[in-house]
PDB file of N, CA and C in Angstrom:
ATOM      1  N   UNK A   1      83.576  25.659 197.394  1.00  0.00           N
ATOM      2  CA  UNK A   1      82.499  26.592 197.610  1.00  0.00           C
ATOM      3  C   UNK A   1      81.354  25.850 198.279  1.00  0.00           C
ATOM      4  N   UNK A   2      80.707  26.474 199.564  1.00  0.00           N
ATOM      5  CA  UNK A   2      79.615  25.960 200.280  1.00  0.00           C
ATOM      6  C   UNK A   2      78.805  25.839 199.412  1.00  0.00           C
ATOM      7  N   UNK A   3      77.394  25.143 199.680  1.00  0.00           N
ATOM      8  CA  UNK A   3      76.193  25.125 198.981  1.00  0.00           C
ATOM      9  C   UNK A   3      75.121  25.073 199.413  1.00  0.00           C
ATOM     10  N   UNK A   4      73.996  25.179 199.097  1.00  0.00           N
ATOM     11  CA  UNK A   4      72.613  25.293 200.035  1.00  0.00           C
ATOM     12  C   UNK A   4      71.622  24.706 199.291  1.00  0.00           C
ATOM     13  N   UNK A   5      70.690  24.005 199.571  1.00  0.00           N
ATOM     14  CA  UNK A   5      69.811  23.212 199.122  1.00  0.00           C
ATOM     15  C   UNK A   5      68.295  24.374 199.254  1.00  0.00           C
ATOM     16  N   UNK A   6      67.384  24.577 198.443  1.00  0.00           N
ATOM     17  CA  UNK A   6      66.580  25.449 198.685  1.00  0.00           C
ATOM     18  C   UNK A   6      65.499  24.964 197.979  1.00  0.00           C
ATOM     19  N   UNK A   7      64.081  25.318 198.775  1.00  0.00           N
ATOM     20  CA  UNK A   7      62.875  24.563 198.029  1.00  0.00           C
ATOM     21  C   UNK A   7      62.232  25.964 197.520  1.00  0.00           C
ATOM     22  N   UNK A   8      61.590  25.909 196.229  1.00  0.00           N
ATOM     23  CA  UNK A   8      60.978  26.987 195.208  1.00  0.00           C
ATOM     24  C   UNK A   8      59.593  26.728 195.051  1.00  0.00           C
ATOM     25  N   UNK A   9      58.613  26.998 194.555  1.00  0.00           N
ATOM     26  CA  UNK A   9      58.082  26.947 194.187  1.00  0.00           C
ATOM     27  C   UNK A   9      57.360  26.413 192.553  1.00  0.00           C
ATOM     28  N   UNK A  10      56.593  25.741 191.861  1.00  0.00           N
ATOM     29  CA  UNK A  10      57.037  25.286 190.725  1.00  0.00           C
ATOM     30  C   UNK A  10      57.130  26.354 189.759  1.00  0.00           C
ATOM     31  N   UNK A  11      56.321  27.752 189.970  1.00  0.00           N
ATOM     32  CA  UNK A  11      55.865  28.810 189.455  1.00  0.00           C
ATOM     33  C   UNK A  11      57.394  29.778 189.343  1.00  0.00           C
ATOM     34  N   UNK A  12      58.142  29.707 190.574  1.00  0.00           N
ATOM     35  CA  UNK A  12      59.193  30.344 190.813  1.00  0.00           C
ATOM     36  C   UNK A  12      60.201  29.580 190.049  1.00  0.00           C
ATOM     37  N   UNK A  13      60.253  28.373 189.607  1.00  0.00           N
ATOM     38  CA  UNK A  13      61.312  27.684 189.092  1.00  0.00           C
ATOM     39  C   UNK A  13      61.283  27.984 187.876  1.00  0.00           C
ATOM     40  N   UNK A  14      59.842  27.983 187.345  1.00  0.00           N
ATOM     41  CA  UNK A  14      59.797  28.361 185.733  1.00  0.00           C
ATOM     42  C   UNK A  14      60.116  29.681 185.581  1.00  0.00           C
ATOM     43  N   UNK A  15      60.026  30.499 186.599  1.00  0.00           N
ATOM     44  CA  UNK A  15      60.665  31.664 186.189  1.00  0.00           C
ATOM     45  C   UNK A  15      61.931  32.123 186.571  1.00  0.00           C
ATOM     46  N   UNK A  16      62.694  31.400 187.020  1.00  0.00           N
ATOM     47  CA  UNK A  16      63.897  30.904 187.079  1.00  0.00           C
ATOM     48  C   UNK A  16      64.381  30.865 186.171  1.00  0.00           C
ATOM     49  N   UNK A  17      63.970  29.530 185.547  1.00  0.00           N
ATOM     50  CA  UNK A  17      64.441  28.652 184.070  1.00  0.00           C
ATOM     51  C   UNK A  17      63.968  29.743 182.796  1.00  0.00           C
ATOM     52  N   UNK A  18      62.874  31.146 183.217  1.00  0.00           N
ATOM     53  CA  UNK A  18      62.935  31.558 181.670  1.00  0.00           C
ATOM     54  C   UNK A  18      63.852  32.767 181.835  1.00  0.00           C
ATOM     55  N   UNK A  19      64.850  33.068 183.007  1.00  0.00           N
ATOM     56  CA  UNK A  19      66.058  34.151 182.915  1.00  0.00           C
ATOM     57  C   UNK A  19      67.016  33.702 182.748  1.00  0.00           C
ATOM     58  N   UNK A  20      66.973  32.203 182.771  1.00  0.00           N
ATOM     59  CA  UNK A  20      68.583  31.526 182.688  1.00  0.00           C
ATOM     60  C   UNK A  20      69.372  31.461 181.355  1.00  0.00           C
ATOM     61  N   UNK A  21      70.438  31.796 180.848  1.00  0.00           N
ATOM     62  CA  UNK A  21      70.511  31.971 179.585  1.00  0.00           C
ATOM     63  C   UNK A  21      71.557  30.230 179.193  1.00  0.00           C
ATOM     64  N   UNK A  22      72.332  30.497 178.306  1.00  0.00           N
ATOM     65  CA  UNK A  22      72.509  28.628 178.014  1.00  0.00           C
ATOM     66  C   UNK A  22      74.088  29.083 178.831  1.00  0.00           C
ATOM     67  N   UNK A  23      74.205  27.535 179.275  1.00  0.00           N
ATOM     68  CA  UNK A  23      75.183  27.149 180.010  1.00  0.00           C
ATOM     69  C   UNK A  23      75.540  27.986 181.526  1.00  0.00           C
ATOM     70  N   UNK A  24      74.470  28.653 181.795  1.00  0.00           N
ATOM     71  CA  UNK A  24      74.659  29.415 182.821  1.00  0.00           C
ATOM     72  C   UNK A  24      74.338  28.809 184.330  1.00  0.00           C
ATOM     73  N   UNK A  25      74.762  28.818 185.314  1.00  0.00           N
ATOM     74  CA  UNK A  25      74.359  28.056 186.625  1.00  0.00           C
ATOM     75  C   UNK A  25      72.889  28.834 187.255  1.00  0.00           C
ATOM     76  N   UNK A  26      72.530  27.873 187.891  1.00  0.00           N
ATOM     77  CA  UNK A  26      70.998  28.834 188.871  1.00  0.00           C
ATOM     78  C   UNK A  26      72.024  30.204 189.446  1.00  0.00           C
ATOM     79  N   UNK A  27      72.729  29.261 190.042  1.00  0.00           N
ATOM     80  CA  UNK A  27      73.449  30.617 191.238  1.00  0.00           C
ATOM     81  C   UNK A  27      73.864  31.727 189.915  1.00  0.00           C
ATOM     82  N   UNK A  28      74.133  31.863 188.980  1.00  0.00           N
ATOM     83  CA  UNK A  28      74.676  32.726 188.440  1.00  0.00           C
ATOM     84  C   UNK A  28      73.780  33.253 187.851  1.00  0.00           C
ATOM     85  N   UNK A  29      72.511  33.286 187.921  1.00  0.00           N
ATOM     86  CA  UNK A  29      71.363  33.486 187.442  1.00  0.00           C
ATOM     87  C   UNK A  29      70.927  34.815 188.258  1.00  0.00           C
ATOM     88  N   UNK A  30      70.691  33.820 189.627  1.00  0.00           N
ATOM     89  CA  UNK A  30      70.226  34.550 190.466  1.00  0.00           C
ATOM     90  C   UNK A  30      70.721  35.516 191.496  1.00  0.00           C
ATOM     91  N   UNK A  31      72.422  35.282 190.840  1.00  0.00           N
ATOM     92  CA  UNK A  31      73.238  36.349 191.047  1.00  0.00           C
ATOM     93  C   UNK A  31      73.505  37.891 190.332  1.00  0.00           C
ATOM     94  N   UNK A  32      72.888  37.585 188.977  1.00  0.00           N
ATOM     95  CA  UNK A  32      72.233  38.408 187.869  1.00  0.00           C
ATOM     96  C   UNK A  32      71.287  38.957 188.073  1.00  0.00           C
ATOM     97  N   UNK A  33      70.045  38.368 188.166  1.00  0.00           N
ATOM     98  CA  UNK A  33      69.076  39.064 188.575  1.00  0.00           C
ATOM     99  C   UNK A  33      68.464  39.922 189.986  1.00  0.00           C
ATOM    100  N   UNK A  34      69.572  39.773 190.734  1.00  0.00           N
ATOM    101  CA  UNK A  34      69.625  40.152 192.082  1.00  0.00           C
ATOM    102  C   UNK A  34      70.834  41.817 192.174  1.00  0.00           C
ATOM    103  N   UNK A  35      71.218  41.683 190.755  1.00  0.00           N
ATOM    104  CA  UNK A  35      72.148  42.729 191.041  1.00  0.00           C
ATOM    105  C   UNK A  35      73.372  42.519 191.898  1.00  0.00           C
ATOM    106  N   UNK A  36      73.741  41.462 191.805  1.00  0.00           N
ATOM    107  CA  UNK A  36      75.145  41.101 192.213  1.00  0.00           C
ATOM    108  C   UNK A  36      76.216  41.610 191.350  1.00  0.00           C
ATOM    109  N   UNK A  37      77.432  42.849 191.328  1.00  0.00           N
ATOM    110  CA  UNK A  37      77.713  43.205 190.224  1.00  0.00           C
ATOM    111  C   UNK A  37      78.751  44.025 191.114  1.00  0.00           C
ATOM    112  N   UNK A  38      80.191  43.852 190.259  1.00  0.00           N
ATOM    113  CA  UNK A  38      81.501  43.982 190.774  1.00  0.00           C
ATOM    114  C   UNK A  38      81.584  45.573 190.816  1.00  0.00           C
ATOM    115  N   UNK A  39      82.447  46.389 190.965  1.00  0.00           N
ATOM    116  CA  UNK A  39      82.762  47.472 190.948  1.00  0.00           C
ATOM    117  C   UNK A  39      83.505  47.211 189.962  1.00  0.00           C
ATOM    118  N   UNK A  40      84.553  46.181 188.931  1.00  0.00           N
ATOM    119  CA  UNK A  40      85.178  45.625 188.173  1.00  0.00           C
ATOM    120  C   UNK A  40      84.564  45.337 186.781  1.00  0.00           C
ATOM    121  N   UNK A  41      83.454  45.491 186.617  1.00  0.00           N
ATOM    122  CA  UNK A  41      82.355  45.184 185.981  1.00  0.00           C
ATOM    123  C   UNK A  41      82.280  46.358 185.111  1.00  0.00           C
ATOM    124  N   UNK A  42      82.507  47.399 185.575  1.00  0.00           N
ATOM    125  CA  UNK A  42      82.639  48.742 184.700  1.00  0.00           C
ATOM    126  C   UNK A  42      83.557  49.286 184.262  1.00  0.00           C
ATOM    127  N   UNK A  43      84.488  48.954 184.717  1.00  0.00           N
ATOM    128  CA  UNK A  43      86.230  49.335 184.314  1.00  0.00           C
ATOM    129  C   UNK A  43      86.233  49.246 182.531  1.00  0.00           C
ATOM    130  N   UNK A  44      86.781  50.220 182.041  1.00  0.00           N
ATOM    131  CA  UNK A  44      86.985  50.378 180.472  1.00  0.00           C
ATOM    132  C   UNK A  44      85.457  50.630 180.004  1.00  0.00           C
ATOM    133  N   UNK A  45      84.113  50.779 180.613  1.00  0.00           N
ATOM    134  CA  UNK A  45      83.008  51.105 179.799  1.00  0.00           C
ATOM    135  C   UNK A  45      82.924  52.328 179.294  1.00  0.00           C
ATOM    136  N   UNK A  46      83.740  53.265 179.855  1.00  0.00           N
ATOM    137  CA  UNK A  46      84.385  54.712 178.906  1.00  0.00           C
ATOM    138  C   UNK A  46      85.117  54.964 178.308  1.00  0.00           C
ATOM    139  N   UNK A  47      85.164  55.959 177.038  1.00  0.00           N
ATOM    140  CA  UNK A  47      86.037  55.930 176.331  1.00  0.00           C
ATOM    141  C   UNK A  47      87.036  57.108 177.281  1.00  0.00           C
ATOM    142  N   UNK A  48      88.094  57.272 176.092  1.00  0.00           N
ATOM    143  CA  UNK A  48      88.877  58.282 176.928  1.00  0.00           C
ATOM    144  C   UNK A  48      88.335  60.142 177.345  1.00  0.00           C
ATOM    145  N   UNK A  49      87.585  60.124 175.979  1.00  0.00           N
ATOM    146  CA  UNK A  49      86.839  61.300 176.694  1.00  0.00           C
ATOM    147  C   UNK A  49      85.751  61.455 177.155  1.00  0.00           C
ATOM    148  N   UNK A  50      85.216  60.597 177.180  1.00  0.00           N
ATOM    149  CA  UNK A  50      83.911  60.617 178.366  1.00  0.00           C
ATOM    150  C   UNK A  50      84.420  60.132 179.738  1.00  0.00           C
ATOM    151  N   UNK A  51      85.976  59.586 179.589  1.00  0.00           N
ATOM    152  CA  UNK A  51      86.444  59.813 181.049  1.00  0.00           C
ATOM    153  C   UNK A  51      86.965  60.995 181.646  1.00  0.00           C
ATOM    154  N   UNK A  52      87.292  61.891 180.406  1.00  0.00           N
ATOM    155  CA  UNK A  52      87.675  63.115 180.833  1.00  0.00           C
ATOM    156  C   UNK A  52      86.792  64.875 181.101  1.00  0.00           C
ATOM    157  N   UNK A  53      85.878  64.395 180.368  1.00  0.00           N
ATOM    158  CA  UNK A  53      84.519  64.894 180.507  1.00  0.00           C
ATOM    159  C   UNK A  53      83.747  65.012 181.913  1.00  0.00           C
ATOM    160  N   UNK A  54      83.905  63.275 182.187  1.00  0.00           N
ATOM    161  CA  UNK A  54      83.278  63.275 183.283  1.00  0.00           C
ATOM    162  C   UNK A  54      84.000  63.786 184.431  1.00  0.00           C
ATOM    163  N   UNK A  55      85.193  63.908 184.476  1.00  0.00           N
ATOM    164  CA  UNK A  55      86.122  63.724 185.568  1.00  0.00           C
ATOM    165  C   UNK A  55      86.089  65.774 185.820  1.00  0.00           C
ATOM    166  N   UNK A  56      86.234  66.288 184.419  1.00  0.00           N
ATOM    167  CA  UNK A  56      85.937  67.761 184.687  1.00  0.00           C
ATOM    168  C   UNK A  56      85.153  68.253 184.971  1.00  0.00           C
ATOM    169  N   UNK A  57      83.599  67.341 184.870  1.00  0.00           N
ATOM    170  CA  UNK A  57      82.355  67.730 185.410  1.00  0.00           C
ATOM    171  C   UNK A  57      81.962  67.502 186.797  1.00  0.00           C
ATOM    172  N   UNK A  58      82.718  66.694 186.988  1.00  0.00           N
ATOM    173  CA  UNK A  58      82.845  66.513 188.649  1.00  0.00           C
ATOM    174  C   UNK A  58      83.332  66.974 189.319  1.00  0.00           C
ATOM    175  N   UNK A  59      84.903  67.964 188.830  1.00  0.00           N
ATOM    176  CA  UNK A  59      85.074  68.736 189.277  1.00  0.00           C
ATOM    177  C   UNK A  59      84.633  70.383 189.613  1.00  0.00           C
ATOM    178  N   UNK A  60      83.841  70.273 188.764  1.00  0.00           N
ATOM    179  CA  UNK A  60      83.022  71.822 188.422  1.00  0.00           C
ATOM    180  C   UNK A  60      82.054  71.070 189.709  1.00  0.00           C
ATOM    181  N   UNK A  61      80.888  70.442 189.744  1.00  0.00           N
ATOM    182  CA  UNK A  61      79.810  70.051 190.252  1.00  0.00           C
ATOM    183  C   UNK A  61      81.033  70.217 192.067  1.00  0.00           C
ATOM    184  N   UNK A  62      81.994  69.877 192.207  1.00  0.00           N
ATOM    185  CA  UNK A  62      82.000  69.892 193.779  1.00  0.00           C
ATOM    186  C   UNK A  62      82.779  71.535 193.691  1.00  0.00           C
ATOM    187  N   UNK A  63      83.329  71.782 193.176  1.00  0.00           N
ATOM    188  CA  UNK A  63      83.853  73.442 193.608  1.00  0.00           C
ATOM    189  C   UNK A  63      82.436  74.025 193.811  1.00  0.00           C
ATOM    190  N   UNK A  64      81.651  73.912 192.734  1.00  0.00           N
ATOM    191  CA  UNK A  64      79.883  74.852 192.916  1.00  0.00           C
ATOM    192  C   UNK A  64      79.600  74.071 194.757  1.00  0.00           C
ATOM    193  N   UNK A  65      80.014  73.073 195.366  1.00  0.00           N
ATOM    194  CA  UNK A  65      79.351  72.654 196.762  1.00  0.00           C
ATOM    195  C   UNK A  65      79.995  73.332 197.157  1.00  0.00           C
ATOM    196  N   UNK A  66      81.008  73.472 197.267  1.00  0.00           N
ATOM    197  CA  UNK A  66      82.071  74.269 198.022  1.00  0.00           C
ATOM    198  C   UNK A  66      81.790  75.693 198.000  1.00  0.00           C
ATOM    199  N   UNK A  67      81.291  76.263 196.936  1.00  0.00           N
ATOM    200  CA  UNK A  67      80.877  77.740 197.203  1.00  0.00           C
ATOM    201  C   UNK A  67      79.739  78.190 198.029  1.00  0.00           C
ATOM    202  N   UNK A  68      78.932  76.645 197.669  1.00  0.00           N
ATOM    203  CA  UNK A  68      77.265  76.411 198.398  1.00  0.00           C
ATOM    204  C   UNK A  68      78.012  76.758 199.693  1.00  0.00           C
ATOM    205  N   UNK A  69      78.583  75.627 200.011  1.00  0.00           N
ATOM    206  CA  UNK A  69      78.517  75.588 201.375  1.00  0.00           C
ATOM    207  C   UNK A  69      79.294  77.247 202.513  1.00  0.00           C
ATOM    208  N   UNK A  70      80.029  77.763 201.541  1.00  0.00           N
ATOM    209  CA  UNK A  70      80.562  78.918 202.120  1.00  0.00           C
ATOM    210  C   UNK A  70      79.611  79.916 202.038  1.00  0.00           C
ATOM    211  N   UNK A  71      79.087  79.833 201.238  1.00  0.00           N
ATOM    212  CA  UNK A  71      77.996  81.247 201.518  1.00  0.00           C
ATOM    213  C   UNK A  71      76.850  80.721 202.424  1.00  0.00           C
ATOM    214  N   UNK A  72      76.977  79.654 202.690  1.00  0.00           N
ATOM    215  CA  UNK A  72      76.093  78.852 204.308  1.00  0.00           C
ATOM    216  C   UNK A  72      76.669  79.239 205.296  1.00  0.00           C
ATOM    217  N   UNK A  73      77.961  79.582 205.162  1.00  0.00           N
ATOM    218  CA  UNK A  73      78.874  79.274 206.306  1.00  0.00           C
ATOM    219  C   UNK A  73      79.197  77.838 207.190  1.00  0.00           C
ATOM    220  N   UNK A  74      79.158  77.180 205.643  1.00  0.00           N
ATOM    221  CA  UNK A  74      79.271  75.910 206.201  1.00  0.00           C
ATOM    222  C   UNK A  74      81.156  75.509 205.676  1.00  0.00           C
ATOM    223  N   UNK A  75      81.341  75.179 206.850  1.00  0.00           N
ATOM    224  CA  UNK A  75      82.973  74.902 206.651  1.00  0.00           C
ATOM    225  C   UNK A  75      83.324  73.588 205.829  1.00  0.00           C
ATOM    226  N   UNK A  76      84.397  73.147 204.737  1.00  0.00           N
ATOM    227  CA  UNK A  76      84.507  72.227 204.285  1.00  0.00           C
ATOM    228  C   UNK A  76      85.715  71.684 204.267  1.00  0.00           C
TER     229      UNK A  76
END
């Protein structure tokens, strides 16, 4: 893995050092606090029926666009 050398500030370092939690790298820090964050990252945070919940509510929420859009006369 490449690496980059970067100059901070002393103000910026301490606040660096007070998000860093133990054993954690800068880069993984500031990969955290930057919102660096997998699409993988959420997989299993639902149970089974709030996956199924959601999945029927999403389906209700786009048929209602689909009606939107026909009484627009908007084609879909």
């Amino acid at each position: 893995m490449a690496t980059k050398t970067i100059s901070i500030t002393e103000e910026a370092y301490d606040r660096l050092i007070a998000k860093k939690h133990a054993k954690e790298s800068f880069s993984e820090v500031i990969n955290r606090i930057t919102n660096k964050v997998s699409l993988l990252d959420f997989a299993g945070i639902l149970t089974k029926n709030e996956s199924d919940r959601l999945t029927k509510y999403i389906a209700k929420a786009r048929n209602l666009s689909k009606k939107r859009s026909r009484s627009m006369n908007f084609d879909t």
